[in-house]
Protein backbone atom coordinates (compact mmCIF):
# COMPACT_ATOMS: atom_id res chain seq x y z
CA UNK A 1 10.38 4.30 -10.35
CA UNK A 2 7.84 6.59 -11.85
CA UNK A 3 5.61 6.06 -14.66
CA UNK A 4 6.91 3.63 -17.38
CA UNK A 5 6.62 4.85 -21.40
CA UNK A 6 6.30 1.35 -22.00
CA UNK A 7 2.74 0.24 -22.82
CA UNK A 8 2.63 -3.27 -21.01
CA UNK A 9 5.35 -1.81 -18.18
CA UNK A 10 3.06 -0.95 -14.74
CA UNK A 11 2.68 2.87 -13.69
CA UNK A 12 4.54 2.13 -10.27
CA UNK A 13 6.00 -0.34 -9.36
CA UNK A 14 8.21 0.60 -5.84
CA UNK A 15 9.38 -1.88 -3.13
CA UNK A 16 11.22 -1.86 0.16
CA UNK A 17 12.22 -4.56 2.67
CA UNK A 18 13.74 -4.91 6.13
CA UNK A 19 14.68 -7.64 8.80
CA UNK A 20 12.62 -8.14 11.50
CA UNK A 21 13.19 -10.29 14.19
CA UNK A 22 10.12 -12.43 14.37
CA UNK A 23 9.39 -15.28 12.77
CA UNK A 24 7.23 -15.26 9.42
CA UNK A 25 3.93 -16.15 11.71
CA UNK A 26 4.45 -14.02 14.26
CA UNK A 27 5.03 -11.13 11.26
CA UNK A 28 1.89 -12.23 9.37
CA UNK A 29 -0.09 -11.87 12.19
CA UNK A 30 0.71 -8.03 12.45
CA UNK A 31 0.81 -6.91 9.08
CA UNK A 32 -2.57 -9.03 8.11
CA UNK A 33 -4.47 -7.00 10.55
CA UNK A 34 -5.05 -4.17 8.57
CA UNK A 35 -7.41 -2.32 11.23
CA UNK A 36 -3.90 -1.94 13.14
CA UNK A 37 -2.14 -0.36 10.23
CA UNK A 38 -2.85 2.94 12.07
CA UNK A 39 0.06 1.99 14.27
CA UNK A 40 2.74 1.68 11.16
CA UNK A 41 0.78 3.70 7.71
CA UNK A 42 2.13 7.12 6.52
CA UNK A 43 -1.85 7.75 5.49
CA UNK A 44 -3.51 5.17 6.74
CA UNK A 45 -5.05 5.98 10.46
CA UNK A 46 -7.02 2.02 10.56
CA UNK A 47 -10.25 1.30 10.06
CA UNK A 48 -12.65 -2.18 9.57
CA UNK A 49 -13.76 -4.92 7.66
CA UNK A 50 -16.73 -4.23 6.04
CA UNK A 51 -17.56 -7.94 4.69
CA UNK A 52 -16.26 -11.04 4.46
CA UNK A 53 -13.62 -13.21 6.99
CA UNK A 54 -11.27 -10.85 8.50
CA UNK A 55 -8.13 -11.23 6.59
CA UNK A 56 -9.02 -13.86 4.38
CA UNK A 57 -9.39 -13.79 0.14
CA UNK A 58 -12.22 -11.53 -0.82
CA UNK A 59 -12.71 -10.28 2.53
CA UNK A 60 -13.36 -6.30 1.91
CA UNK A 61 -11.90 -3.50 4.64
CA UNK A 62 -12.62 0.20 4.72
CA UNK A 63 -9.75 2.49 5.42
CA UNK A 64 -10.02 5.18 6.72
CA UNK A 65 -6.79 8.10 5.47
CA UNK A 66 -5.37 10.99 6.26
CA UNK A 67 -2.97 13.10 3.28
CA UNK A 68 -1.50 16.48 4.69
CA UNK A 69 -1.24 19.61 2.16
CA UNK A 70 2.14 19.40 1.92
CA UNK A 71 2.16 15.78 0.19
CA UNK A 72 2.94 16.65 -3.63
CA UNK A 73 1.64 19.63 -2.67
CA UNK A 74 1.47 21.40 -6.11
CA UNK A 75 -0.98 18.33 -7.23
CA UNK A 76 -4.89 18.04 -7.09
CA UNK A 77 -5.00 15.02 -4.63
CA UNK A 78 -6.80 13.88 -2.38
CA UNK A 79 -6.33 15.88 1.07
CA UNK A 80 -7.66 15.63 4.73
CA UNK A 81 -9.53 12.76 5.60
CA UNK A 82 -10.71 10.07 3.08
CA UNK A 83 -11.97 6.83 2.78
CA UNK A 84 -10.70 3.50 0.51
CA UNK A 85 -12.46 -0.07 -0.11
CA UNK A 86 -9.76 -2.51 -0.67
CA UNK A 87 -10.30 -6.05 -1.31
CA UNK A 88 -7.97 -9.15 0.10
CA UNK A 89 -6.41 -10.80 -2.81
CA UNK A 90 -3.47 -13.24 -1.31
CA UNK A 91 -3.72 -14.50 2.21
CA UNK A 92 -1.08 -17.35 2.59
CA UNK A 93 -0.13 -16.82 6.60
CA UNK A 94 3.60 -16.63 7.48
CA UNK A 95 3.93 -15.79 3.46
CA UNK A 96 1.99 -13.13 1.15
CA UNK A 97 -0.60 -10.72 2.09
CA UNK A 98 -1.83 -8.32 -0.70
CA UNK A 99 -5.08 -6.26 -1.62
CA UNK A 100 -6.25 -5.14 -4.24
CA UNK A 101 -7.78 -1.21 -4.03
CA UNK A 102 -11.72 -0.63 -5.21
CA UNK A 103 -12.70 1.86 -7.56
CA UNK A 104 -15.90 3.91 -6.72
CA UNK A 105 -18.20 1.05 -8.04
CA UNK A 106 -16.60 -1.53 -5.92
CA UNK A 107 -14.62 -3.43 -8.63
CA UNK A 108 -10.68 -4.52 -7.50
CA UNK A 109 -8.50 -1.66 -9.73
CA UNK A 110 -5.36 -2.82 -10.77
CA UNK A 111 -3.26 -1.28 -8.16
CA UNK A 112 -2.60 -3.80 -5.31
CA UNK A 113 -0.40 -3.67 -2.24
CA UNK A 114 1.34 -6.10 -0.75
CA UNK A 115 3.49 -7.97 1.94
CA UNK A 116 5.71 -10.84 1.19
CA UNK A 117 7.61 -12.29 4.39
CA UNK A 118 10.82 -14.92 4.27
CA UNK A 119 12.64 -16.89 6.63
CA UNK A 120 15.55 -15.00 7.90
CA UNK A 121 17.60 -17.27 10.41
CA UNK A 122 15.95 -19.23 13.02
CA UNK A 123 14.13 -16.53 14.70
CA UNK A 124 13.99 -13.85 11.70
CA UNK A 125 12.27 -12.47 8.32
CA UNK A 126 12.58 -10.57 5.79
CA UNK A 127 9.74 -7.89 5.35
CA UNK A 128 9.24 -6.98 1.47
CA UNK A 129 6.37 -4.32 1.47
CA UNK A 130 5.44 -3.33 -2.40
CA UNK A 131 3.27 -1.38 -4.49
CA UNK A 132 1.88 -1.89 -8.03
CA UNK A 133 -0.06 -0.06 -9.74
CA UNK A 134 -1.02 -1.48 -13.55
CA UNK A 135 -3.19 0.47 -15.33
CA UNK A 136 -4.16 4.11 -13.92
CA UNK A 137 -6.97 3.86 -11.36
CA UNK A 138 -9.70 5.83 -11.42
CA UNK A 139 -8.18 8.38 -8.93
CA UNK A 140 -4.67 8.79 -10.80
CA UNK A 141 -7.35 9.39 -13.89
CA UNK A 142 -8.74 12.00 -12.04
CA UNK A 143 -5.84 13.84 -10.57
CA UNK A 144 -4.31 13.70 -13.82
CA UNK A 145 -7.34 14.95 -16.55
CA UNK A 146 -5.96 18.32 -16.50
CA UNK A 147 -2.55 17.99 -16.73
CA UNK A 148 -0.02 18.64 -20.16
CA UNK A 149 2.56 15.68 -21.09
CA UNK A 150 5.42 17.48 -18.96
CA UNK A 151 2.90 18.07 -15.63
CA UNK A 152 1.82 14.51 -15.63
CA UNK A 153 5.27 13.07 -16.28
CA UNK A 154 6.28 15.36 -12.96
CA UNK A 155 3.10 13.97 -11.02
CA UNK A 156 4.65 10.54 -11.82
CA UNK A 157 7.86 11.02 -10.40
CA UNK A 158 7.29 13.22 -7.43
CA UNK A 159 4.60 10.41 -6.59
CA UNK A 160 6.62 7.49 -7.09
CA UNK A 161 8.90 9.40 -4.83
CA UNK A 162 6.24 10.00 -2.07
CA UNK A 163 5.27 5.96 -2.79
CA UNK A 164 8.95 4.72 -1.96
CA UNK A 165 9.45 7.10 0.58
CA UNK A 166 5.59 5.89 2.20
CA UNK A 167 6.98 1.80 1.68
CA UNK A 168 10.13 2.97 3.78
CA UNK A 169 8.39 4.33 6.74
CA UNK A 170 5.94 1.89 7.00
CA UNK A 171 8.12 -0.97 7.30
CA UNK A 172 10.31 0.90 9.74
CA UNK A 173 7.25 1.39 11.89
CA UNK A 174 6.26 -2.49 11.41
CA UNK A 175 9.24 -3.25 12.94
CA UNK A 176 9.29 -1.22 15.52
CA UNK A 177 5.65 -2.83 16.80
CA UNK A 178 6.78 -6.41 15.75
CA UNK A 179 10.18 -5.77 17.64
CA UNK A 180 8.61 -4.56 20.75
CA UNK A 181 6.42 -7.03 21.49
């Protein structure tokens, strides 16, 4: 869904989820080693952990991304290579692994992602991967400053769009490396 006209309603809020066939450990273990997430991120080509415990709650990791032109391509965002600072919010292993994006001072932005794993069977899980985004950050802020009422409202869709579409893919991918191995 795309941008909510309700004041207390988040900006995005998407989610997607598959079956894997690993158990919840096995699945943490990937998807909480976010220097791997080259293997299974739309954008995301990796990266490293800049400070902190690898993995653990306040732990910080730079990204390192890559956007092509034709991504919303009628929008000013952020294309070719870029960096992010996200901070480690929930670590529970085998459960919930979310961070929390920095703006360009450092502070955690209210726009987190996340992975939440179940128990599927006796050798299974559920993979729920979602996005949620509170308050603008200070990129949406920026890609949207110049835009009418009708222009933003189309930046919100088409990028919840790309956002759903991004959640899809990566799971698919995490599977694929879980599934593999």
């Amino acid at each position: 869904m795309g941008e909510n006209t309700n004041e207390n309603a988040p900006l995005f809020q998407v989610r997607s989820q598959t079956e894997v066939s690993a158990v919840p450990a096995d699945v943490y273990a990937v998807i909480s080693d976010l220097p791997r997430s080259g293997e299974w991120s739309p954008e995301c080509l990796g990266g490293e952990w800049i400070s902190g415990a690898p993995g653990a709650v306040g732990a910080v990791f730079r990204g390192e991304n890559l956007r092509s032109e034709e991504v919303v391509s009628w929008a000013p965002v952020v294309r070719g290579k870029w960096h992010t600072h996200a901070e480690i919010v929930a670590a529970e292993p085998g459960r919930t692994f979310r961070w929390a994006m920095h703006d360009s001072t450092g502070t955690p932005q209210d726009s987190v992602w996340a992975f939440d794993i179940e128990p599927a069977g006796p050798a299974g899980s559920v993979l729920v991967h979602h996005f949620r985004m509170g308050a603008a950050t200070e990129g949406i802020r920026g890609i949207t400053a110049e835009m009418d009422a009708a222009e933003k409202q189309k930046f919100f869709t088409d990028w919840a769009g790309k956002l759903e579409h991004d959640l899809a893919e990566t799971l698919g991918r995490i599977k694929l490396v879980i599934e593999k191995n």
